[in-house]
Protein backbone atom coordinates (compact mmCIF):
# COMPACT_ATOMS: atom_id res chain seq x y z
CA UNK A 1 -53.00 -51.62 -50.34
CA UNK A 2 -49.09 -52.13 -50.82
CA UNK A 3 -46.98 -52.61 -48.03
CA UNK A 4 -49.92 -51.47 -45.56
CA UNK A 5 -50.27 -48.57 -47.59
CA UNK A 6 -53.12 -46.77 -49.83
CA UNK A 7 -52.27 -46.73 -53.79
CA UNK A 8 -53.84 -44.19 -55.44
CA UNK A 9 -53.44 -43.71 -59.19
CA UNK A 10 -54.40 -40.53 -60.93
CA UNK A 11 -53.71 -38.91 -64.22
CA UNK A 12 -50.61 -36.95 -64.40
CA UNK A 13 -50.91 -33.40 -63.59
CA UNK A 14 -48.41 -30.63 -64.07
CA UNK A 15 -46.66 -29.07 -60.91
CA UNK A 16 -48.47 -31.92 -58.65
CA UNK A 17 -46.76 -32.35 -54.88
CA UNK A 18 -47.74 -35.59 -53.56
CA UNK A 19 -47.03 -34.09 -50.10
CA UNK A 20 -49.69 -31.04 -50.04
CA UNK A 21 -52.53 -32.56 -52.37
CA UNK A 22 -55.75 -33.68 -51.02
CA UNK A 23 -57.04 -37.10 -51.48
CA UNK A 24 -60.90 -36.24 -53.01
CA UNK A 25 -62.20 -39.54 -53.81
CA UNK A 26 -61.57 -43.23 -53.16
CA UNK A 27 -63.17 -46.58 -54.79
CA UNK A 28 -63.27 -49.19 -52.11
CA UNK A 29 -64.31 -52.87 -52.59
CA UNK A 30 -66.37 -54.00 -49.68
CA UNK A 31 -66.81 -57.70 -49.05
CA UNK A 32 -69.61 -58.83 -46.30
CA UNK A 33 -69.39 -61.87 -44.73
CA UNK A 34 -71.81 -64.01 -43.83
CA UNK A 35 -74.36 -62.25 -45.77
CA UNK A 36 -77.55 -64.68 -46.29
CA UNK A 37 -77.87 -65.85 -49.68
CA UNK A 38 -81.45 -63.89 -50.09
CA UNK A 39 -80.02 -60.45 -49.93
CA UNK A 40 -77.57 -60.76 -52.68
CA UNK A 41 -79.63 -58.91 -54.97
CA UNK A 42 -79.25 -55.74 -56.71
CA UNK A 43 -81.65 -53.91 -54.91
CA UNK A 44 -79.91 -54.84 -51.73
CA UNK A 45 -76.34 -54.15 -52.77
CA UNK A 46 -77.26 -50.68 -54.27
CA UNK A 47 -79.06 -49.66 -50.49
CA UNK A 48 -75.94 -50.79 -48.66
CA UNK A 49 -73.80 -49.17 -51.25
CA UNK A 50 -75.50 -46.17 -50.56
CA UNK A 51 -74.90 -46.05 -47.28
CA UNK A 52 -71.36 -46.06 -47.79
CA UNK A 53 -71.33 -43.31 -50.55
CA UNK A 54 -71.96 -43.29 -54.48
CA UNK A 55 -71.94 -46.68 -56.02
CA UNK A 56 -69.39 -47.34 -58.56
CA UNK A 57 -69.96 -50.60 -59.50
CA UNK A 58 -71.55 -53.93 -57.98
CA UNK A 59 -69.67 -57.18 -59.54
CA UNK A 60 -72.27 -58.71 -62.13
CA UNK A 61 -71.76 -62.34 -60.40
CA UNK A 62 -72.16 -61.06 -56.91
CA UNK A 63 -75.47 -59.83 -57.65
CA UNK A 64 -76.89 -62.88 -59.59
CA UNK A 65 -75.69 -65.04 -56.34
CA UNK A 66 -72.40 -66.51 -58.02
């Protein structure tokens, strides 16, 4: 976020009006807290992710328990 705002950046498109375009995907980074130290696994991370939508990436160090 900037200023309490959502940044989006996109390639550069012809003709494109920021003010009627549709927002058609967004990559979120979700932090848990609290989470006990036995469900930081891949397997875990991947089911949550799930939930939430398609899984773009889970941080290599989060799932090894750094």
């Amino acid at each position: 976020m900037v200023t309490n705002h959502y940044f989006i950046v996109q390639w550069w498109r012809p003709f494109f009006l920021a003010n009627v375009e549709k927002v058609q995907k967004v990559v979120v980074w979700v932090r848990i807290p609290r989470l006990p130290i036995e469900l930081y696994n891949s397997r875990f991370l991947h089911r949550v992710g799930g939930i939430l939508g398609s899984i773009f990436k889970i941080n290599k160090l989060t799932s090894i328990q750094s």
